[in-house]
C-alpha atoms as a PDB file:
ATOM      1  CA  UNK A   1     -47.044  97.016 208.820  1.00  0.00           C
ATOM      2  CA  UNK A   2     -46.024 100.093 210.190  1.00  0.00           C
ATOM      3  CA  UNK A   3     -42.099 100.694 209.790  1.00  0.00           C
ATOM      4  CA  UNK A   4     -41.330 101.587 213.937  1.00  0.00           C
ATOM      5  CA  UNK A   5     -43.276  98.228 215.017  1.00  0.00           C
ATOM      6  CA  UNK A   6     -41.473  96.202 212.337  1.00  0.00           C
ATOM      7  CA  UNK A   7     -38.233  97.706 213.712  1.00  0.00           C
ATOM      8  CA  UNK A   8     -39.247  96.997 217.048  1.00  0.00           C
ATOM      9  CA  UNK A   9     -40.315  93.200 216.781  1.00  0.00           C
ATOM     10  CA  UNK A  10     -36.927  92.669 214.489  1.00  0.00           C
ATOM     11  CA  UNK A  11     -35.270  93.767 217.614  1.00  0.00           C
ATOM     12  CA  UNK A  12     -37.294  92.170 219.865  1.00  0.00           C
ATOM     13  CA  UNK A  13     -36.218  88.927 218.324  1.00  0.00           C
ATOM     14  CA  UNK A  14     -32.664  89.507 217.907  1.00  0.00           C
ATOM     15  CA  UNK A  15     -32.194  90.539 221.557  1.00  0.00           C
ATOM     16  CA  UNK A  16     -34.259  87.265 222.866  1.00  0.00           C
ATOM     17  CA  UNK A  17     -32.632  85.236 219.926  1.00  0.00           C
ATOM     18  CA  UNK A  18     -29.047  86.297 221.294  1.00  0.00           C
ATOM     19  CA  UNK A  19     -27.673  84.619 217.751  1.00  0.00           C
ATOM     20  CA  UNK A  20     -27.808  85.620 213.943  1.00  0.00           C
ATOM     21  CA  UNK A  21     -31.387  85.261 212.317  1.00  0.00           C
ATOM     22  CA  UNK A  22     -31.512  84.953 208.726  1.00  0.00           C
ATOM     23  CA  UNK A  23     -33.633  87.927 207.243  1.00  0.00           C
ATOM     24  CA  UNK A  24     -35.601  85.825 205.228  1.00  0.00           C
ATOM     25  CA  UNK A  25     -37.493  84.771 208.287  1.00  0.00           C
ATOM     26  CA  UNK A  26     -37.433  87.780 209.842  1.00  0.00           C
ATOM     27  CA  UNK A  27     -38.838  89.240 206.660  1.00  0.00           C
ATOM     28  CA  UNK A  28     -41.242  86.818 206.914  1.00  0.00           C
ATOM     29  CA  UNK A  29     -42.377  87.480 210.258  1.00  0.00           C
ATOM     30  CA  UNK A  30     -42.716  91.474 209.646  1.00  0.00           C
ATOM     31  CA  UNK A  31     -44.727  90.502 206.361  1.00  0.00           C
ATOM     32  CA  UNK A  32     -42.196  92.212 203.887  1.00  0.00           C
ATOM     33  CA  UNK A  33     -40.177  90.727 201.257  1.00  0.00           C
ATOM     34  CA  UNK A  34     -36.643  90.054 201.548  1.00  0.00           C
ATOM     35  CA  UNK A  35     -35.404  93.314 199.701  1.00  0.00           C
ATOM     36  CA  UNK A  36     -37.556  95.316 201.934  1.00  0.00           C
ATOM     37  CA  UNK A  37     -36.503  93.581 204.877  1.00  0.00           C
ATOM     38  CA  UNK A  38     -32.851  94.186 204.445  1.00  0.00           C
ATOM     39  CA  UNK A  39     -33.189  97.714 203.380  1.00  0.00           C
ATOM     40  CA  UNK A  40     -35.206  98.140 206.992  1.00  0.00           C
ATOM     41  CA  UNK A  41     -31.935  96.338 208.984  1.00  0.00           C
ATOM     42  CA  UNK A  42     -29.579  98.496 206.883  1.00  0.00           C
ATOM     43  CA  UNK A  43     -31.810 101.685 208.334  1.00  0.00           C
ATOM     44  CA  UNK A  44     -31.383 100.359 211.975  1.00  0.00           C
ATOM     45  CA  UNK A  45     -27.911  99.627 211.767  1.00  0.00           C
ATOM     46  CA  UNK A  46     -27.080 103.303 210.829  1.00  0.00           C
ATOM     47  CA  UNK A  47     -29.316 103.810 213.814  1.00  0.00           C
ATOM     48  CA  UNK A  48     -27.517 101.646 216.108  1.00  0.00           C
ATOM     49  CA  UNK A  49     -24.178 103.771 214.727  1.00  0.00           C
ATOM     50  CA  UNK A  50     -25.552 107.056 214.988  1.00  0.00           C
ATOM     51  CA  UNK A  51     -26.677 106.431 218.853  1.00  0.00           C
ATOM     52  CA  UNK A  52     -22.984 105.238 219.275  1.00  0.00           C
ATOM     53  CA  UNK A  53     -24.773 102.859 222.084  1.00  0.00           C
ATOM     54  CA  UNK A  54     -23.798  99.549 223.726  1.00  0.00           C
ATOM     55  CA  UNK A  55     -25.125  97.713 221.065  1.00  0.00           C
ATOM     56  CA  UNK A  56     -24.304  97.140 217.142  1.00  0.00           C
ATOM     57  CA  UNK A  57     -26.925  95.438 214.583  1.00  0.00           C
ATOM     58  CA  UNK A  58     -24.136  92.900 212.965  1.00  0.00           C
ATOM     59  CA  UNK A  59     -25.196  92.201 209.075  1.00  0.00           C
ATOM     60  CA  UNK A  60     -24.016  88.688 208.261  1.00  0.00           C
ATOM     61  CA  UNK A  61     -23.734  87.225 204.656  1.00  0.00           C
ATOM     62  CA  UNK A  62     -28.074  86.217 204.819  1.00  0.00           C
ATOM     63  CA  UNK A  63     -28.755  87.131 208.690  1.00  0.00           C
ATOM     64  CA  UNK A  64     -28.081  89.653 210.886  1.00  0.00           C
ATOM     65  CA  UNK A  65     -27.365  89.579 214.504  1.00  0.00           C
ATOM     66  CA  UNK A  66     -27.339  92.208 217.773  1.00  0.00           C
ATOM     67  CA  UNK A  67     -23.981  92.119 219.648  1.00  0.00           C
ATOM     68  CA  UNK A  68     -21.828  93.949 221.842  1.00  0.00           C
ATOM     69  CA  UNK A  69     -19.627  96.889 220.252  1.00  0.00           C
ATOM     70  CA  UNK A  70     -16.427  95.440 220.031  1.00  0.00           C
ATOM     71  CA  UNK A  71     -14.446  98.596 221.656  1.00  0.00           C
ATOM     72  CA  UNK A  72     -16.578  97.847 225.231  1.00  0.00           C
ATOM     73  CA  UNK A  73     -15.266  94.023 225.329  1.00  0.00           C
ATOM     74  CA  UNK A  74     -13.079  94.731 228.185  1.00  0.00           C
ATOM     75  CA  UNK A  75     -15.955  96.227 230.082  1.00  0.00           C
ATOM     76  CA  UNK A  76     -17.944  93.164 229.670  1.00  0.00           C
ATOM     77  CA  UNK A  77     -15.061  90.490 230.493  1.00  0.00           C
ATOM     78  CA  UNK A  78     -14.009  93.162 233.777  1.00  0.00           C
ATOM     79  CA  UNK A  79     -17.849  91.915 234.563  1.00  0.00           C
ATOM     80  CA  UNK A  80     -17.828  88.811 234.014  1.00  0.00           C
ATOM     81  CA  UNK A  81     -15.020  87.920 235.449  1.00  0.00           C
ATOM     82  CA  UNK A  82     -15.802  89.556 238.777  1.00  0.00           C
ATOM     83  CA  UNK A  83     -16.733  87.045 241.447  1.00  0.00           C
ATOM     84  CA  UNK A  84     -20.403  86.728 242.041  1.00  0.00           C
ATOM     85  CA  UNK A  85     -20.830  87.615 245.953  1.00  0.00           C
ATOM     86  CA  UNK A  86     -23.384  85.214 247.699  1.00  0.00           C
ATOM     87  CA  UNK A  87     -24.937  86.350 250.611  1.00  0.00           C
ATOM     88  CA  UNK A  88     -27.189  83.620 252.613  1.00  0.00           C
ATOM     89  CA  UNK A  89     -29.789  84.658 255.518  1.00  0.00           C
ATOM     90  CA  UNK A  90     -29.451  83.514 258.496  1.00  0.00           C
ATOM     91  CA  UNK A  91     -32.203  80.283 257.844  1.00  0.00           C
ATOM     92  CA  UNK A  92     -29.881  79.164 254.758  1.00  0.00           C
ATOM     93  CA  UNK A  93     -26.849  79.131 256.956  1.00  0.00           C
ATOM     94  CA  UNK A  94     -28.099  77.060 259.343  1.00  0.00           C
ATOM     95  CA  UNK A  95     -29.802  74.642 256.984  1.00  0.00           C
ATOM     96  CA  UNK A  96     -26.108  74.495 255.076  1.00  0.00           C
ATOM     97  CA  UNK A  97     -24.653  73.889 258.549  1.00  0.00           C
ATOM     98  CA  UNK A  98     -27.139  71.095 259.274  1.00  0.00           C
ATOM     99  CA  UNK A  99     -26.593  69.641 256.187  1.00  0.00           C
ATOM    100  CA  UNK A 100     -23.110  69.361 256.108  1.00  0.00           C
ATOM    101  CA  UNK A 101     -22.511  68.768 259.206  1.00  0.00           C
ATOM    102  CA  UNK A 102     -25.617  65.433 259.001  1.00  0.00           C
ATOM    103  CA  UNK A 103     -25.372  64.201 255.652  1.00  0.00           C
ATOM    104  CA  UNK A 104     -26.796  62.512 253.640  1.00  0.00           C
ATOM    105  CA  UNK A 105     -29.785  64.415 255.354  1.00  0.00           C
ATOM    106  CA  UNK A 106     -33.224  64.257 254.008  1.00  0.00           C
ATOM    107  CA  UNK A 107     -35.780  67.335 254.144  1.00  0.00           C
ATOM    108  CA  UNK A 108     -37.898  66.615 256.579  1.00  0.00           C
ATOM    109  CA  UNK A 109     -34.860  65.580 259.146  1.00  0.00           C
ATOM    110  CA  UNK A 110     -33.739  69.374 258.546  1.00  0.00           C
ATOM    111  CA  UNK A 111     -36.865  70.403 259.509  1.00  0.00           C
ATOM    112  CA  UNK A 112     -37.394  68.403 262.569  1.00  0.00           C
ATOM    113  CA  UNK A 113     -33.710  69.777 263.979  1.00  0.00           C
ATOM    114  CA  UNK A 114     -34.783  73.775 262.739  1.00  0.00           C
ATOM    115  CA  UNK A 115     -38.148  73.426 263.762  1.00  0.00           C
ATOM    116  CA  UNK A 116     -39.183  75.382 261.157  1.00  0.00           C
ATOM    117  CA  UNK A 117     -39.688  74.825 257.038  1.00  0.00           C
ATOM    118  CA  UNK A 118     -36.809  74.868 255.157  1.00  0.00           C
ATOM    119  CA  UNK A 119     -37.757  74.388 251.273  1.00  0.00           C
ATOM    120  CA  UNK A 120     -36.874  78.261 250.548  1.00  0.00           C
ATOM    121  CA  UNK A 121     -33.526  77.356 251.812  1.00  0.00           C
ATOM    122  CA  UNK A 122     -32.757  74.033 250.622  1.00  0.00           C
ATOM    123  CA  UNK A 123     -33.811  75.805 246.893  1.00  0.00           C
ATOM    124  CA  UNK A 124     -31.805  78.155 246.999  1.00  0.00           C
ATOM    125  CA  UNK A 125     -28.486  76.051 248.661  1.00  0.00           C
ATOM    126  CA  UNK A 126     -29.411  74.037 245.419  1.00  0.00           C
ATOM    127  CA  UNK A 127     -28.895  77.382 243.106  1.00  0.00           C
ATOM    128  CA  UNK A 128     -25.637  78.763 244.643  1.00  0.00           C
ATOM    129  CA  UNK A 129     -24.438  75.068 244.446  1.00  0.00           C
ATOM    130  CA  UNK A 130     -23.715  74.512 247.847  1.00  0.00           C
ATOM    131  CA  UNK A 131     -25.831  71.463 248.185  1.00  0.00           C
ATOM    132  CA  UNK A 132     -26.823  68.848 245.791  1.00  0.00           C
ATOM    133  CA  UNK A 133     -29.092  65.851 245.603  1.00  0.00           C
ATOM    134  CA  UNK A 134     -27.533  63.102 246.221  1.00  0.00           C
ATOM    135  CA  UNK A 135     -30.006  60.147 245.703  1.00  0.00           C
ATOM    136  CA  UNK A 136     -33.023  58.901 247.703  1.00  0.00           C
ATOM    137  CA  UNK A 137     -33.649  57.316 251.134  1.00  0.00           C
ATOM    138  CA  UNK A 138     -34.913  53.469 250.642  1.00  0.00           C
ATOM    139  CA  UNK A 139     -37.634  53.976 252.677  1.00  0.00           C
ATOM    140  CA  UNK A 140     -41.428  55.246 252.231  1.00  0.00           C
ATOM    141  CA  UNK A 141     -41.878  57.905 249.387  1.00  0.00           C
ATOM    142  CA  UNK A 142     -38.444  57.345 248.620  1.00  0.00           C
ATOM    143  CA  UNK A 143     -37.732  61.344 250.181  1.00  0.00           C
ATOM    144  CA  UNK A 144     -34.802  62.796 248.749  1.00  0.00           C
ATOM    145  CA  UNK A 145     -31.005  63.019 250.470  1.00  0.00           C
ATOM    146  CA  UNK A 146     -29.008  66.487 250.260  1.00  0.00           C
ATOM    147  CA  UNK A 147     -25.385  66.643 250.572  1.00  0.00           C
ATOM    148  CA  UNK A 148     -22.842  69.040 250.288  1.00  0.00           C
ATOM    149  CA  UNK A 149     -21.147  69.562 247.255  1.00  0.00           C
ATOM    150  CA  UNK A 150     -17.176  70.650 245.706  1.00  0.00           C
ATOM    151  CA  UNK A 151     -18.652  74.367 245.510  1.00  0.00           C
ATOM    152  CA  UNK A 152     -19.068  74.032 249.289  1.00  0.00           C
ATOM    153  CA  UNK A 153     -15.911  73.093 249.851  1.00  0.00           C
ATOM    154  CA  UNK A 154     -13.868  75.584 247.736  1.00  0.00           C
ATOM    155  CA  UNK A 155     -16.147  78.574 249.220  1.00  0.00           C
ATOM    156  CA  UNK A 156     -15.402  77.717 252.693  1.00  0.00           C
ATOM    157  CA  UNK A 157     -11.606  76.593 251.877  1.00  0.00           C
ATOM    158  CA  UNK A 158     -12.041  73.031 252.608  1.00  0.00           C
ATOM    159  CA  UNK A 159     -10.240  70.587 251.014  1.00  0.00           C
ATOM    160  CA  UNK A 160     -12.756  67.615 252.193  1.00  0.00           C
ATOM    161  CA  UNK A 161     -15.291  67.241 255.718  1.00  0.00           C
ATOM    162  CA  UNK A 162     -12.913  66.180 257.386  1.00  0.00           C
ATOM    163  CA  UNK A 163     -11.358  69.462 258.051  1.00  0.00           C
ATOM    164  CA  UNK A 164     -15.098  70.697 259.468  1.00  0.00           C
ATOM    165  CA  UNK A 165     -14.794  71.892 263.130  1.00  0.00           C
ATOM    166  CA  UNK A 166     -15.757  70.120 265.289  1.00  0.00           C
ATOM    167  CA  UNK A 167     -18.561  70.811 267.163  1.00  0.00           C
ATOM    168  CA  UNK A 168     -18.388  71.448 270.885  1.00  0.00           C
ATOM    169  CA  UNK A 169     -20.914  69.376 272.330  1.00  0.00           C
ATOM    170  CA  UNK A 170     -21.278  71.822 275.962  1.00  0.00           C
ATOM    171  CA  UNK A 171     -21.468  74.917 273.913  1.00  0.00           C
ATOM    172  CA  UNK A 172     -24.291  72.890 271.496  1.00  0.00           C
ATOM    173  CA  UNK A 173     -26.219  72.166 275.249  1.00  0.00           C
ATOM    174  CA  UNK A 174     -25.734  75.553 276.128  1.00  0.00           C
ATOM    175  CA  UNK A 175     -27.566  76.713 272.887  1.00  0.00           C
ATOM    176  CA  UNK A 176     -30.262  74.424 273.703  1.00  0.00           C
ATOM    177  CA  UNK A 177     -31.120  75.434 276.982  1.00  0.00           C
ATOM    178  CA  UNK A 178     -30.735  79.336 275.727  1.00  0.00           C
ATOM    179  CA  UNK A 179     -32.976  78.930 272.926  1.00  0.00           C
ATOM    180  CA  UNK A 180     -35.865  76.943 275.068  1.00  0.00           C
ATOM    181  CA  UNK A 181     -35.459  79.842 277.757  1.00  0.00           C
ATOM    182  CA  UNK A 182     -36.144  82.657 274.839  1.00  0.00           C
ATOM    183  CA  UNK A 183     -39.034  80.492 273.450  1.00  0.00           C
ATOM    184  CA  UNK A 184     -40.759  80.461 276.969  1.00  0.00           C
ATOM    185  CA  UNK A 185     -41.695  76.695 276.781  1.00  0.00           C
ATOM    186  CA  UNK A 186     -42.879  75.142 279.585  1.00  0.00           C
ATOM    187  CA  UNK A 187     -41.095  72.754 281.831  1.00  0.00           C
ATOM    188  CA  UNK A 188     -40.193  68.929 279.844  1.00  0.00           C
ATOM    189  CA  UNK A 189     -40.888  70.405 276.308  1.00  0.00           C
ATOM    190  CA  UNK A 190     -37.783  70.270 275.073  1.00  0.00           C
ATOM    191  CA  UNK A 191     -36.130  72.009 271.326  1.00  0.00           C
ATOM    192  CA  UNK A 192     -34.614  69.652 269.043  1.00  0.00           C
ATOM    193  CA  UNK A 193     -31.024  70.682 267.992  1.00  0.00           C
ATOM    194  CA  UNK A 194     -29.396  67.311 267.393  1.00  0.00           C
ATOM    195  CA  UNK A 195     -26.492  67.573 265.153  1.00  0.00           C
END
């Protein structure tokens, strides 16, 4: 096997790996023997030191490893302590706000109140941890019932749903009509914005 592609499927592995691999089975996979294998990992880690990169091949007593250079820790923890910043559109917002504001809430009652689908936002209320699953409706197809979560509480500095604002009921009516008069239906079809 030609010495560059060997290099570049050890470090294929190691990087998707992301812990020490013993060279024997790396050797194994690059169809060279053991000695061979190691004198190949000693000529990338000189390689690794000589770009003065990120990135350090680690030799280990029988495996070897890619990791961070030690000297750019604080770099890395500086990232990775840094708060994540979640932005939601416009569609999750109001699906959060429907949510907590009507659960335990099931996906199609989200829908029927937004009118609209609401999968994309429910999925991805799920990743940020905002909303969670919180069993299933005895009734048919057993649909499943969404509820807010301790993420959504410390994000929005509540301490439980009981400090929620209330909603104004006129203002909600208000909304209604407003939204029925910019969707130009016709007189006794009426919008669905219970809360």
């Amino acid at each position: 096997m030609d010495k560059n592609k060997a290099k570049a499927i050890i470090e294929a592995i190691l990087f998707t790996m992301g812990e020490s691999v013993e060279i024997s089975r790396l050797a194994d996979i690059i169809e060279m023997d053991v000695k061979s294998a190691e004198a190949l990992l000693e000529e990338m880690q000189q390689e690794y030191k000589d770009r003065d990169g990120g990135i350090q091949l680690l030799m280990l007593d029988k495996s070897v490893q890619l990791c961070t250079r030690k000297e750019l820790y604080e770099y890395i923890i500086r990232i990775a302590k840094a708060p994540r910043k979640i932005t939601l559109s416009e569609p999750a917002l109001e699906t959060l706000a429907i949510v907590a504001y009507k659960q335990p809430i099931t996906r199609v009652e989200i829908e029927k109140i937004r009118g609209v689908s609401c999968q994309h936002s429910i999925d991805r209320l799920i990743e940020y941890d905002f909303i969670q699953e919180l069993g299933r409706l005895d009734a048919p197809g057993r649909p499943i019932l969404f509820g807010t979560t301790e993420q959504f509480l410390r994000s929005f500095g509540l301490e439980s749903l009981a400090q929620m604002p209330e909603l104004d009921l006129d203002k909600l009516e208000e909304f209604k009509e407003q939204a029925e008069r910019e969707a130009g239906l016709p007189q006794g079809v009426q919008l669905s914005l219970e809360v």
